[in-house]
N, C-alpha and C. Protein backbone atom coordinates (compact mmCIF):
# COMPACT_ATOMS: atom_id res chain seq x y z
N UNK A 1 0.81 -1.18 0.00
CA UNK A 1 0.00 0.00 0.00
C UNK A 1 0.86 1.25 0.00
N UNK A 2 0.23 2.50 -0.42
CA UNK A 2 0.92 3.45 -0.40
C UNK A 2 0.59 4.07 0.82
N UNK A 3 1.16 5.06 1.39
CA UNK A 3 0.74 5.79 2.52
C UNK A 3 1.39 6.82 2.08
N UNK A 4 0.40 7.94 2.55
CA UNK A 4 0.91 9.41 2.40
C UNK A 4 0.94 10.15 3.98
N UNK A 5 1.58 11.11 4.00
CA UNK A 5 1.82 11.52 5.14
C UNK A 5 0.85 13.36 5.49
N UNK A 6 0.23 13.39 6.50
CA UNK A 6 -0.55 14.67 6.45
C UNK A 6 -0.20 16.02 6.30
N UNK A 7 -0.43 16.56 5.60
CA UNK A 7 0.03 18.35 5.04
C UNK A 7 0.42 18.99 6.32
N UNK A 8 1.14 19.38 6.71
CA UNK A 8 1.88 20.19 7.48
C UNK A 8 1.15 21.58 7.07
N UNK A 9 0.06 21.80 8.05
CA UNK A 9 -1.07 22.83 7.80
C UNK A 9 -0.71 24.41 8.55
N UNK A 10 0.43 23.82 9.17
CA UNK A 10 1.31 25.39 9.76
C UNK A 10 1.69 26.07 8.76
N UNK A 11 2.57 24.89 8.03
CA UNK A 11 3.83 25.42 7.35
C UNK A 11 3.04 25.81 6.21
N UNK A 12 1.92 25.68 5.56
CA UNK A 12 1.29 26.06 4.54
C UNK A 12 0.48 27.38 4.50
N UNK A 13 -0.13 27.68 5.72
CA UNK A 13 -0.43 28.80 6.19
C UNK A 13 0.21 29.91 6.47
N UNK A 14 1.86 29.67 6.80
CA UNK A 14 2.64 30.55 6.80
C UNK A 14 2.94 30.90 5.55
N UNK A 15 3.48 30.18 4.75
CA UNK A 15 3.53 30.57 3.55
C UNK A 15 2.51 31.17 2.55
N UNK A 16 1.23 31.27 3.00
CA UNK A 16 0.36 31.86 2.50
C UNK A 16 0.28 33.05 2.83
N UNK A 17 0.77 33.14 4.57
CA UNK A 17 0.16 34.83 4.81
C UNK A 17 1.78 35.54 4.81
N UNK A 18 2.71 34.76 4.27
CA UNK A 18 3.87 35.54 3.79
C UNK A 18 3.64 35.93 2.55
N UNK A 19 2.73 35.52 1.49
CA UNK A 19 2.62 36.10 0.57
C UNK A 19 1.86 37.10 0.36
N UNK A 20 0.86 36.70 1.19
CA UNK A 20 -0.36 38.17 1.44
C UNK A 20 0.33 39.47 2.45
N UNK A 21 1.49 39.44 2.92
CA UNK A 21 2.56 40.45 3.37
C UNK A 21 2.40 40.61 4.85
N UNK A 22 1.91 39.34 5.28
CA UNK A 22 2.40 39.67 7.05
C UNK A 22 3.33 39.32 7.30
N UNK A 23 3.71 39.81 8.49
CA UNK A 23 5.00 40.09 8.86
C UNK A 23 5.07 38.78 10.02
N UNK A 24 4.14 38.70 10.68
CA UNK A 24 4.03 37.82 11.98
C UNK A 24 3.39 36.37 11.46
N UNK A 25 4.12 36.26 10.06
CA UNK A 25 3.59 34.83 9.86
C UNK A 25 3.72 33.33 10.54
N UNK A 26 4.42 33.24 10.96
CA UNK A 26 4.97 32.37 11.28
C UNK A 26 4.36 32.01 13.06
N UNK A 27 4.25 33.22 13.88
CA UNK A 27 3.20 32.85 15.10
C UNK A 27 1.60 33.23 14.81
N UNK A 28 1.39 33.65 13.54
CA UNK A 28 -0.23 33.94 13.03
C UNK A 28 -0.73 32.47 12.67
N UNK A 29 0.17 31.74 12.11
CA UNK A 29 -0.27 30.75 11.58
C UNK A 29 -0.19 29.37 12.61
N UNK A 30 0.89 29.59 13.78
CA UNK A 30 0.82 28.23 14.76
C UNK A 30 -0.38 28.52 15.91
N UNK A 31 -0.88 29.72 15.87
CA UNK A 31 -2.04 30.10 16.65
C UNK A 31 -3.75 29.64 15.82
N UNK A 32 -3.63 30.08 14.70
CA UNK A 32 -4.75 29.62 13.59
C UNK A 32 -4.80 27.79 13.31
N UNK A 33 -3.72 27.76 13.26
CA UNK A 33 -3.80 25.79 13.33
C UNK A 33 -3.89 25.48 14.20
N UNK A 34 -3.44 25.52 15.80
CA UNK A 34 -4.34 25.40 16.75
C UNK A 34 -5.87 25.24 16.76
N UNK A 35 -6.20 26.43 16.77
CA UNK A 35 -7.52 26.48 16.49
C UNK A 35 -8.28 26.05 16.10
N UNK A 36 -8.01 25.85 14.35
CA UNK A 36 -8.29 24.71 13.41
C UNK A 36 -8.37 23.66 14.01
N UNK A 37 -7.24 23.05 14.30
CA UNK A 37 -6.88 21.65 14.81
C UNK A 37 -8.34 20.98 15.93
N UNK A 38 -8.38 22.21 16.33
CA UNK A 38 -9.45 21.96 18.16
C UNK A 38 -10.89 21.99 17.38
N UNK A 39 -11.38 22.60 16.61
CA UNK A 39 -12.47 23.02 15.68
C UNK A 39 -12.71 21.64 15.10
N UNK A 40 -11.69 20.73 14.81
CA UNK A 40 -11.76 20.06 13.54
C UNK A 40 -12.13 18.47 14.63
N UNK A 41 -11.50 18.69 15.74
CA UNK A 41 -11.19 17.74 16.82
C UNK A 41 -12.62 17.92 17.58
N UNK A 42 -12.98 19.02 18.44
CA UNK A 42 -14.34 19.23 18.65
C UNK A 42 -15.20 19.62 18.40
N UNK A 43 -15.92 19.88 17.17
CA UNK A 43 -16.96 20.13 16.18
C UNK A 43 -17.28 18.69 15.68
N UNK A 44 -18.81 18.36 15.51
CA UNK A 44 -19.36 17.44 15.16
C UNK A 44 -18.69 17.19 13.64
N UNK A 45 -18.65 15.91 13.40
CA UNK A 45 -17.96 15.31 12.01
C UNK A 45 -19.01 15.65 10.71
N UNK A 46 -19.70 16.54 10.82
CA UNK A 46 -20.63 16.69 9.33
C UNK A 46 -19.91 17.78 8.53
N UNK A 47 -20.61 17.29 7.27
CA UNK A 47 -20.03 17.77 6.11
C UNK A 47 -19.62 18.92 5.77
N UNK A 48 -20.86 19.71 6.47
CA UNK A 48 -20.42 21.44 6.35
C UNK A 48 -19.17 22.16 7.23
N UNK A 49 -18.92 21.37 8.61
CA UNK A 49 -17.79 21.69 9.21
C UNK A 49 -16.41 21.08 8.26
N UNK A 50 -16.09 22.02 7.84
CA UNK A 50 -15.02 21.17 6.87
C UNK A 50 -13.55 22.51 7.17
N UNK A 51 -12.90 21.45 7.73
CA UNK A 51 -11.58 22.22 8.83
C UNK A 51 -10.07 21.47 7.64
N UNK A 52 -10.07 20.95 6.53
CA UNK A 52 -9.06 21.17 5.59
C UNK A 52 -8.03 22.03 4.74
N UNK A 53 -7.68 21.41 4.25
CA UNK A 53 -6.78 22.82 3.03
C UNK A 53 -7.30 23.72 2.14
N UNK A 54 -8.68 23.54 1.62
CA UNK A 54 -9.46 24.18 1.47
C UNK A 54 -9.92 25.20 2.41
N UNK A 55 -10.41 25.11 3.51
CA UNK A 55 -10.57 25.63 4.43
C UNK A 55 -9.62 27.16 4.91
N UNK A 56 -8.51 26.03 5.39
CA UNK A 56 -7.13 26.86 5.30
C UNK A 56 -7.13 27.89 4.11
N UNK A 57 -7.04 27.61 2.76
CA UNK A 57 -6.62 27.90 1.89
C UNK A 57 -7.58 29.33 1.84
N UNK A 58 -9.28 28.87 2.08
CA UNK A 58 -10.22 29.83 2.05
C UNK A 58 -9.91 31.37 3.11
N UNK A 59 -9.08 30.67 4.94
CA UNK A 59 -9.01 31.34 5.42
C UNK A 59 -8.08 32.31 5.21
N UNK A 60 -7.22 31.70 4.63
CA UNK A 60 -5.35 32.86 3.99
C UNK A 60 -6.15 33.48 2.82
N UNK A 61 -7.10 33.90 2.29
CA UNK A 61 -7.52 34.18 0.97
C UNK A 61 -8.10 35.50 1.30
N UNK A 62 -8.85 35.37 2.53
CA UNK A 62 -9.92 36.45 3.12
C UNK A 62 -9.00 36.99 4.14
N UNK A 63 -7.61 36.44 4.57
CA UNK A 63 -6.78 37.19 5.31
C UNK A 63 -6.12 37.83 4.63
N UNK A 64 -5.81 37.82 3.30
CA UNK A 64 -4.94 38.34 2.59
C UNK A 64 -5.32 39.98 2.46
N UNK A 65 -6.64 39.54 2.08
CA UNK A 65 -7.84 40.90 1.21
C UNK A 65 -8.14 41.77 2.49
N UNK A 66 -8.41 41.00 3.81
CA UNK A 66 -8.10 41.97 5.15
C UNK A 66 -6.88 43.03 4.84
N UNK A 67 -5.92 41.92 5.00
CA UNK A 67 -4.67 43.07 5.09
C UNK A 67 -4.38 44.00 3.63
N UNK A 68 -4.82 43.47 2.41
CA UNK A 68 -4.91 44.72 1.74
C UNK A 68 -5.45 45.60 1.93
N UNK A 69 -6.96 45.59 2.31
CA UNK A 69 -7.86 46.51 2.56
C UNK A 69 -8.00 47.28 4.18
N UNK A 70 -7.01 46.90 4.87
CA UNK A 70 -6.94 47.41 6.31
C UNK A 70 -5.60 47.55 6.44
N UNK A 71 -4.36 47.98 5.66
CA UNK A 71 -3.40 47.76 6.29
C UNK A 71 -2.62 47.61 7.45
N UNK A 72 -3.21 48.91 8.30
CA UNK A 72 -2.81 49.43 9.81
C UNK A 72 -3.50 48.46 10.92
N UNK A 73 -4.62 47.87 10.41
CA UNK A 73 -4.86 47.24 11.85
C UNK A 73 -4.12 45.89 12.23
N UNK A 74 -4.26 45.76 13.76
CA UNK A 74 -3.07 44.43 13.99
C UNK A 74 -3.33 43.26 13.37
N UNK A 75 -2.52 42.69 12.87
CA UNK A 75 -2.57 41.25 12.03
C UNK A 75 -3.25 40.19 12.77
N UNK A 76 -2.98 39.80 13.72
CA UNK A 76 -3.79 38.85 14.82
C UNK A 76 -4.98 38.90 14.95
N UNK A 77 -6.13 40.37 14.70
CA UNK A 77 -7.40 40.75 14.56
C UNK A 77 -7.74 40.32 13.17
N UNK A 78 -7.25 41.29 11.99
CA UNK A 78 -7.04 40.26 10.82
C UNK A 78 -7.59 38.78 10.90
N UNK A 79 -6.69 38.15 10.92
CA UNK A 79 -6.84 35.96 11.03
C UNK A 79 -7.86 36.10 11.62
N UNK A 80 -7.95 36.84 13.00
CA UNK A 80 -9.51 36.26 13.74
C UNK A 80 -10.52 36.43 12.86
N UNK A 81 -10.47 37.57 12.39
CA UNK A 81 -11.81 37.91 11.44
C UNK A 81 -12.16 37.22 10.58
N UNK A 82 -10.88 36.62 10.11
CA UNK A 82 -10.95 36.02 8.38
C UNK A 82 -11.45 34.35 9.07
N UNK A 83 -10.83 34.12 9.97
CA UNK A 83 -11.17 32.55 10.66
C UNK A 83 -13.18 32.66 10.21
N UNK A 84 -13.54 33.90 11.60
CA UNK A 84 -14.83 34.04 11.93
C UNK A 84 -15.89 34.19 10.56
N UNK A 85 -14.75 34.61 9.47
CA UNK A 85 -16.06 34.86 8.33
C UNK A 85 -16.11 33.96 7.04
N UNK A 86 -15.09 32.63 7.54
CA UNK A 86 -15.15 31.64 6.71
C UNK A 86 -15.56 30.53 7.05
């Protein structure tokens, strides 16, 4: 059999919100996978709770467009928001 090994969902998130130009990527993103992680761990297993790379991918997308469109406010408010509105 083959086995694959699980996406390293830190390290992907950092690299996402290094591209969208935060600066604090790297503790934005081990605080947000946390989160994720606990969401994904205690939230009922149905379909619409869907805590993946998609997910992820959705949340760095709407964090990005935060920090274009808000530059000045703190980055950590940012992620929360973008978490809360995806």
């Amino acid at each position: 059999g083959v086995s694959m090994p699980a996406p390293d969902r830190r390290f992907i998130l950092c690299a996402l919100l290094v591209a969208a130009g935060y600066e604090d990527s790297e503790g934005l993103s081990a605080r947000a996978n946390v989160l994720l992680s606990l969401c994904e761990q205690q939230l009922s297993p149905q379909a619409h709770y869907d805590f993946g790379l998609p997910n992820l991918h959705a949340v760095a997308g709407a964090a990005g467009y935060s920090k274009r469109t808000r530059p000045s406010d703190p980055e950590a408010d940012l992620i929360a928001q973008s978490i809360r509105s995806v």
